[in-house]
Protein backbone atom coordinates (compact mmCIF):
# COMPACT_ATOMS: atom_id res chain seq x y z
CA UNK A 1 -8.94 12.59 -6.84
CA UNK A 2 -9.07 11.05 -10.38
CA UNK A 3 -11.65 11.60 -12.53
CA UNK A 4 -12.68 8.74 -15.63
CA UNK A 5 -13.92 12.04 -17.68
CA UNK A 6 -15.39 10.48 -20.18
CA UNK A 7 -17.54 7.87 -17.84
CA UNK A 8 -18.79 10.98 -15.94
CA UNK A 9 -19.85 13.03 -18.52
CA UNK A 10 -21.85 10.17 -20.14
CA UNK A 11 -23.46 10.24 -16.90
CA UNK A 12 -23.92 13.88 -16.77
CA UNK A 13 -25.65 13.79 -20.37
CA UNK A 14 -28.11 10.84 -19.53
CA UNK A 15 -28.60 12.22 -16.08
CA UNK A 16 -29.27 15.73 -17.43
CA UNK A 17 -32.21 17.12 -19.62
CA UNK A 18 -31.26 17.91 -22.89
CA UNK A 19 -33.45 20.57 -22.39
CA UNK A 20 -30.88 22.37 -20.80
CA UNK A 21 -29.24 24.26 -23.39
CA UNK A 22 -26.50 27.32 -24.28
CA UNK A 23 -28.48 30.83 -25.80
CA UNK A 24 -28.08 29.48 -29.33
CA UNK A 25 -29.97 26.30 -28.43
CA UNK A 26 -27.14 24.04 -28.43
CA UNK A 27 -27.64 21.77 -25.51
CA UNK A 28 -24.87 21.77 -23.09
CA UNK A 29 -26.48 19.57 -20.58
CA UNK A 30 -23.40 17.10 -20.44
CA UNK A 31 -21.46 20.54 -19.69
CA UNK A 32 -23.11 21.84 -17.27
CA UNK A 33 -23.84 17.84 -15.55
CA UNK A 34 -19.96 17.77 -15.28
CA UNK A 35 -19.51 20.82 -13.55
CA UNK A 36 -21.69 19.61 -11.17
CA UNK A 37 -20.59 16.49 -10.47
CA UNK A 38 -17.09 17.78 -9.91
CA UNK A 39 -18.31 21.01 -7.42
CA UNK A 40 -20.42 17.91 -5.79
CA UNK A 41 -16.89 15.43 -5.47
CA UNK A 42 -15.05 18.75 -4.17
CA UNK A 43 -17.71 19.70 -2.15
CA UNK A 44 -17.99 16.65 -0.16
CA UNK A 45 -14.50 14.79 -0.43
CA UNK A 46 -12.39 18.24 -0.46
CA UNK A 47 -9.48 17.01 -2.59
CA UNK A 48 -6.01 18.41 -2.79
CA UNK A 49 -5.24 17.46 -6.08
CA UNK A 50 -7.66 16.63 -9.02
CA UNK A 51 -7.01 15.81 -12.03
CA UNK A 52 -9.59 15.15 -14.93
CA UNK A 53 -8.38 12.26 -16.87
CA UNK A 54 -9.00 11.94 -20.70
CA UNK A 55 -9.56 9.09 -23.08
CA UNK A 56 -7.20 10.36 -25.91
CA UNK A 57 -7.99 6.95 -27.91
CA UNK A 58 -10.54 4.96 -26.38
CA UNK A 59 -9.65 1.92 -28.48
CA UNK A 60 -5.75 1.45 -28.47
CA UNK A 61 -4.44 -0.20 -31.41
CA UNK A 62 -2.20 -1.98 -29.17
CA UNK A 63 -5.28 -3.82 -27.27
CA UNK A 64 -7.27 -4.81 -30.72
CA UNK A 65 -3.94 -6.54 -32.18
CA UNK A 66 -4.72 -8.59 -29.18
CA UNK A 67 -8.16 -9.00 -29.03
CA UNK A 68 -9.94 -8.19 -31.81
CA UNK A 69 -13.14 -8.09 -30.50
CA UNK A 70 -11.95 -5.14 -28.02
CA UNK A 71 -14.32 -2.48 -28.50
CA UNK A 72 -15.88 -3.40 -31.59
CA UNK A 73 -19.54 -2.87 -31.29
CA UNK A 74 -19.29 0.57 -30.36
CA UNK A 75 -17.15 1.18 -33.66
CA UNK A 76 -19.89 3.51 -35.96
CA UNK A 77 -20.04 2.57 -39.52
CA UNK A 78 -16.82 3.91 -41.81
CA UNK A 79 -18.97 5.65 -44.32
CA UNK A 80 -21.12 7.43 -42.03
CA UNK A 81 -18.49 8.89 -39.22
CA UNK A 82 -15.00 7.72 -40.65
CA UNK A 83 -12.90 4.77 -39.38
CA UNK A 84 -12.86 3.37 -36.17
CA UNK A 85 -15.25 6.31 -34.28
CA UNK A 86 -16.89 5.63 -31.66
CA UNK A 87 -20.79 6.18 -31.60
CA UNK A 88 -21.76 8.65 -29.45
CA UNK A 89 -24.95 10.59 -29.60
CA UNK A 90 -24.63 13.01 -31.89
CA UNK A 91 -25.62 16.27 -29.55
CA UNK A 92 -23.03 14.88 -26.80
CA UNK A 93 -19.66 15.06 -29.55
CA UNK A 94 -20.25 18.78 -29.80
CA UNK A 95 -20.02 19.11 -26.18
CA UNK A 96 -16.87 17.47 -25.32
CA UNK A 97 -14.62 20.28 -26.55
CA UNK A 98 -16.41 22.95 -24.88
CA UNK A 99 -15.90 20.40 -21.49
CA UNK A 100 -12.17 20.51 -22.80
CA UNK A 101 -11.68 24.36 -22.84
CA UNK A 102 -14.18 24.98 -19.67
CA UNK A 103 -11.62 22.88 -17.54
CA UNK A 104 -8.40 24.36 -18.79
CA UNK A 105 -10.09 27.96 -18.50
CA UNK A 106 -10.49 26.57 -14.81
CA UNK A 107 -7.15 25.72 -14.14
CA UNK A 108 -8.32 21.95 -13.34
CA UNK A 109 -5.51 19.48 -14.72
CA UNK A 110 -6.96 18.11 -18.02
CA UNK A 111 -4.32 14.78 -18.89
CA UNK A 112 -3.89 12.39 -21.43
CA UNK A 113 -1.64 10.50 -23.77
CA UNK A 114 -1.21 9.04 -27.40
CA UNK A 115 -2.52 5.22 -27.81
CA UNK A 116 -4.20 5.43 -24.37
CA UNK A 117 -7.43 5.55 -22.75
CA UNK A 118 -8.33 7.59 -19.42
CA UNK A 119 -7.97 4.38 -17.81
CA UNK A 120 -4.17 3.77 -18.41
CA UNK A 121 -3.68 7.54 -16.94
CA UNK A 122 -5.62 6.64 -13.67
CA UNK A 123 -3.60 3.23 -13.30
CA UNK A 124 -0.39 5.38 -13.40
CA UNK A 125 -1.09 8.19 -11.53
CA UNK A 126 -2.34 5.92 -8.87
CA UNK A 127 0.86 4.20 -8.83
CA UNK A 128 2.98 7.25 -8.66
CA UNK A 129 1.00 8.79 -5.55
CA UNK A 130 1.77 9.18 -2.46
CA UNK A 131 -1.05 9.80 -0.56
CA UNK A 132 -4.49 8.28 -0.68
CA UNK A 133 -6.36 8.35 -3.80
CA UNK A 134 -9.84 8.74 -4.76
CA UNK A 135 -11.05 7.19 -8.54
CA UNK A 136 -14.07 8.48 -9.35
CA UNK A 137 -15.24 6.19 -12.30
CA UNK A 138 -18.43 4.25 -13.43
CA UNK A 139 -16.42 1.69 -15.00
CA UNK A 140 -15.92 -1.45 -12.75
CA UNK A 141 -12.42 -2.14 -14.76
CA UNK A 142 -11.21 0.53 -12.73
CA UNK A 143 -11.79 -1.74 -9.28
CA UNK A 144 -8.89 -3.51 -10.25
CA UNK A 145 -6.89 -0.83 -8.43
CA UNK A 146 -8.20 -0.81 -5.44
CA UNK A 147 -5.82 -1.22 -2.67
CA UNK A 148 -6.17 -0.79 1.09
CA UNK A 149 -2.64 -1.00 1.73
CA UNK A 150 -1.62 2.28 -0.47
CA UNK A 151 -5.48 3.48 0.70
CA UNK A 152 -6.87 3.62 -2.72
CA UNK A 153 -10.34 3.12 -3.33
CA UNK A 154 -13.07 3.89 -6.03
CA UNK A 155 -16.41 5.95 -5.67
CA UNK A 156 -18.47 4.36 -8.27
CA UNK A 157 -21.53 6.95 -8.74
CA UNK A 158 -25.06 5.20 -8.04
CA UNK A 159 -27.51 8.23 -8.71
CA UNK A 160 -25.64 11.02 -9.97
CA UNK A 161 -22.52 11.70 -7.82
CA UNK A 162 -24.55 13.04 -4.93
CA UNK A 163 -24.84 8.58 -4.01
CA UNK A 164 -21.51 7.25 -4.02
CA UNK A 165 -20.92 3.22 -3.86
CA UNK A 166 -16.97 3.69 -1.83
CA UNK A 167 -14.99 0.49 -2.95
CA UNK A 168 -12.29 -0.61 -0.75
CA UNK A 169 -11.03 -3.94 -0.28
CA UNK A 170 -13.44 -4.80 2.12
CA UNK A 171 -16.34 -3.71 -0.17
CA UNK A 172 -14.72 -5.42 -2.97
CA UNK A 173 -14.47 -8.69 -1.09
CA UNK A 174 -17.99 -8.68 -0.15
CA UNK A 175 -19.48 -8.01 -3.39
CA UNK A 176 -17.03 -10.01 -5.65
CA UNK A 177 -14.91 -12.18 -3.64
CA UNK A 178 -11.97 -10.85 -4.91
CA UNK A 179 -9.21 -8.06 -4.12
CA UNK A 180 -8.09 -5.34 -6.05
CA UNK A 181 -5.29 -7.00 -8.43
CA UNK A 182 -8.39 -10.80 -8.30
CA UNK A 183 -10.47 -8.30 -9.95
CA UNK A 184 -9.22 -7.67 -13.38
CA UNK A 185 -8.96 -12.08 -13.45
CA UNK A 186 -12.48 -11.69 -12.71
CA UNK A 187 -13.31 -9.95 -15.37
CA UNK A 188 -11.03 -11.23 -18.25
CA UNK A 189 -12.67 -14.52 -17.33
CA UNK A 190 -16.40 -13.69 -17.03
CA UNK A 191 -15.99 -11.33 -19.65
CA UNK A 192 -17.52 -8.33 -20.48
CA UNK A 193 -19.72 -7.45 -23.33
CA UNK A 194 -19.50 -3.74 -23.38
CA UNK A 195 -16.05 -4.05 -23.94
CA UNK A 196 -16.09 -6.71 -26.30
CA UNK A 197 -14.42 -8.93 -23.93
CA UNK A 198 -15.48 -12.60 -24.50
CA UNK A 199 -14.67 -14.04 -21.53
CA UNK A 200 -14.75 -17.87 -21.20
CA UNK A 201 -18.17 -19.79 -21.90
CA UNK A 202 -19.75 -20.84 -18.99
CA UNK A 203 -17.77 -18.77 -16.77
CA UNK A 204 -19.72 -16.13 -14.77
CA UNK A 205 -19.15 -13.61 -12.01
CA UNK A 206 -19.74 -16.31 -9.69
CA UNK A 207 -18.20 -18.72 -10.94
CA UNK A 208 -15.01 -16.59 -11.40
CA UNK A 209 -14.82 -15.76 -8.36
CA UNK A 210 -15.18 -19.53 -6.90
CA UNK A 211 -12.50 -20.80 -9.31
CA UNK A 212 -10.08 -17.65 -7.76
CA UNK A 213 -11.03 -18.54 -3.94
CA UNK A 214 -10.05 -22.39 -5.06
CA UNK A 215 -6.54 -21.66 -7.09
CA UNK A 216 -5.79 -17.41 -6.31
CA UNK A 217 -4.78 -16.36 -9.79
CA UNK A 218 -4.86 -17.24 -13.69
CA UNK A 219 -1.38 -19.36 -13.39
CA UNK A 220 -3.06 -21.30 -10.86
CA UNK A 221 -6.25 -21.58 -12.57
CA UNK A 222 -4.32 -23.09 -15.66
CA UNK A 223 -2.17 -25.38 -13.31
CA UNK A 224 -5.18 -26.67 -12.12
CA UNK A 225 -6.46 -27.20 -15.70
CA UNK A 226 -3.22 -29.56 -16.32
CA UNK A 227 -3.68 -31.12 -12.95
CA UNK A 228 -5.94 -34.39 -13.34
CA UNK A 229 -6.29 -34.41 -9.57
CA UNK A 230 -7.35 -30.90 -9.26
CA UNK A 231 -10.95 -30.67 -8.67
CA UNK A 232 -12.49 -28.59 -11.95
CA UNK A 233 -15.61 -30.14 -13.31
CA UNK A 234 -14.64 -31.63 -16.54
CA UNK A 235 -17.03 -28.94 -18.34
CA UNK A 236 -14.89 -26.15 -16.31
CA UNK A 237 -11.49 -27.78 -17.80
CA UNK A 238 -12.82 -28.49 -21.09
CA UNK A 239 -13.83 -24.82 -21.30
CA UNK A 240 -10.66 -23.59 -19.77
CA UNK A 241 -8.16 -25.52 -22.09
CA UNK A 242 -10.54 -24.36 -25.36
CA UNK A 243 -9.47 -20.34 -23.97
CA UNK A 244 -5.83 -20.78 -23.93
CA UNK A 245 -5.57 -18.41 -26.68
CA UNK A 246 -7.83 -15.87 -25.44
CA UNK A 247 -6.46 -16.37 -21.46
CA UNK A 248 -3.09 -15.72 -23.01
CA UNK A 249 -3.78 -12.18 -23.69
CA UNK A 250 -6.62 -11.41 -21.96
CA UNK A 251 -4.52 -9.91 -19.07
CA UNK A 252 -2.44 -7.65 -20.98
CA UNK A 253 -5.43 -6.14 -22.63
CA UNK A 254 -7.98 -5.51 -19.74
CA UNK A 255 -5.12 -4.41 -16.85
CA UNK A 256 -4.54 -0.82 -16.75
CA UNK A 257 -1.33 0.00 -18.22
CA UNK A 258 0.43 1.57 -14.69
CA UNK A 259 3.77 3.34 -17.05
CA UNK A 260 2.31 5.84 -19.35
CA UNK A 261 4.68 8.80 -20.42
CA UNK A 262 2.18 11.57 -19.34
CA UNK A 263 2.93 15.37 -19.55
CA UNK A 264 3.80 17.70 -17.00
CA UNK A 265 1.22 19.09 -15.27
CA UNK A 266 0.03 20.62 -11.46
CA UNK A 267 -2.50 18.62 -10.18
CA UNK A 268 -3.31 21.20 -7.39
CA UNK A 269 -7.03 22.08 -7.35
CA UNK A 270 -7.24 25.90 -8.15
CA UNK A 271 -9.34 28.25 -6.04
CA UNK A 272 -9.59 30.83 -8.87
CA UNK A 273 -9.71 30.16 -12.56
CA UNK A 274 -6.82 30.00 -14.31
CA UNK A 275 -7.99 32.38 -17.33
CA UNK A 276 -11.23 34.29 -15.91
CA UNK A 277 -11.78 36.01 -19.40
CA UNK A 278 -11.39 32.96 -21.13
CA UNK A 279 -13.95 31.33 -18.63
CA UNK A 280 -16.39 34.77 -18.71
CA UNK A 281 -16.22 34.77 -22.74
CA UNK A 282 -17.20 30.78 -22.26
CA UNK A 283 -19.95 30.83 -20.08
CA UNK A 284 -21.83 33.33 -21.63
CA UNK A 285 -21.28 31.70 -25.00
CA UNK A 286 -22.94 28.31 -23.69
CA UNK A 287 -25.07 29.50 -20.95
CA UNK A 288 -22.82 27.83 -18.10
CA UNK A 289 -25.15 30.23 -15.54
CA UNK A 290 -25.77 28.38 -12.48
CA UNK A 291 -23.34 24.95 -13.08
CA UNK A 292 -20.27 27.35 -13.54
CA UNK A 293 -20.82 29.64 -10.49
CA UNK A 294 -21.46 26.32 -8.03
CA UNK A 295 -18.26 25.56 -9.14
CA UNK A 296 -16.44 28.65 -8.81
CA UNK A 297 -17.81 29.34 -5.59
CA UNK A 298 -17.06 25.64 -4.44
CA UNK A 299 -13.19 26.11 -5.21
CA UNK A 300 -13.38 29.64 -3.81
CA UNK A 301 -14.33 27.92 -0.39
């Protein structure tokens, strides 16, 4: 099981009373949220291995050379939070440190790398596995890995993590039209705003999808741009040709890198803490209470 950390903890802090707070007052609803969710995923999917994945730069230099755009919206102003920061509410950044030292106190496999987000880990730890794997994410980019074949498939969380939207293939297909690999085409070509992704105008979901049924990938797609007999509406080849530029990078920037140099690490899921003073002196500084001992008792069993 592969966690998008970052994507659940969001979650966890919108989902979760702010009211819910450590003995000083500092609120460690996103915290205690994540403990939850993941004594909820262990709870009912009882994974062997887990590993929490981390966004160690959530806006790779490497992507933004490409597409400028990448990102860009959620970059806070320079003067107020330094370059290139990403705006997050300002009682979650406190929090995400604490969620940092919780987990390692744990023993639960806490991985990331230099220039990469959390989704770049996912894409090549799936790719190394061996058995079935299990993406827990609420970030659709991620369907692009699904694949029945290798019996990976995403739980996209609905309502908390207790309602679970599985994506396999067949799930993906019904929904979008498209397989695992169709979907990241689908989305560099409807675009995506959150992500700063432009997409091509006029292009939607739908019609996406249609124009992958018709010629299966983005070569074809172009090929049938320079075919005069293929049969594009002249607004859909217009608009095509004008996104060369874009369509020529688009792919490298929104697929999941699969080849990341990650650290070593165990992925087993622990049924004691790894440090239990560390984790003691922890939850009684932020009021874990309840959250923490779920947990525990969850990996105990």
């Amino acid at each position: 099981m592969l966690l998008d950390t970052a994507s659940l903890y969001f979650r966890a802090y919108y989902g979760v009373p702010d009211s819910v707070r450590a003995p000083d007052g500092t609120p460690v609803n996103a915290v205690r949220g994540l403990l939850d969710f993941i004594a909820r995923l262990v709870q009912d999917h009882g994974p062997d291995d887990l590993v929490a994945c981390m966004d160690f730069d959530w806006r790779p230099q490497w992507r933004v050379e490409l597409i400028p755009s990448y990102k860009a919206h959620r970059v806070a102003e320079e003067a107020e939070t330094g370059p290139d920061a990403e705006e997050v509410p300002d009682t979650l950044s406190p929090q995400v440190p604490v969620i940092d030292e919780v987990l390692d106190a744990l023993g639960i496999a806490r991985v990331g790398a230099a220039g990469y987000e959390a989704d770049d880990v996912i894409g090549t730890l799936t790719g190394r596995a061996a058995g079935p794997v299990d993406i827990v994410t609420g970030d659709r980019d991620l369907f692009q890995l699904v694949d029945d074949a290798r019996r990976v498939r995403v739980l996209y969380p609905l309502k908390g993590v207790g309602t679970l939207g599985v994506f396999d293939g067949e799930a993906l297909r019904a929904k979008y039209g498209v397989d695992g690999p169709g979907y990241a085409t689908l989305a560099l070509l409807r675009g995506d705003p959150s992500d700063g992704l432009p997409g091509v105008p006029g292009v939607g979901e739908k019609t996406a999808g249609k124009l992958l049924d018709a010629y299966g990938d983005l070569p074809g797609i172009m090929a049938a741009v320079d075919d005069p007999a293929s049969k594009l509406t002249p607004a859909q080849r217009r608009r095509l040709d004008e996104a060369r530029p874009y369509l020529a990078v688009a792919p490298t920037v929104v697929r999941v890198a699969d080849d990341v140099r990650l650290p070593d690490f165990d992925p087993a899921l622990p049924s004691e803490p790894r440090d239990p003073r560390a984790l003691e002196a922890l939850a009684a500084r932020w009021g874990l209470g309840g959250s923490l001992d779920r947990l525990l008792a969850t990996l105990a069993r």
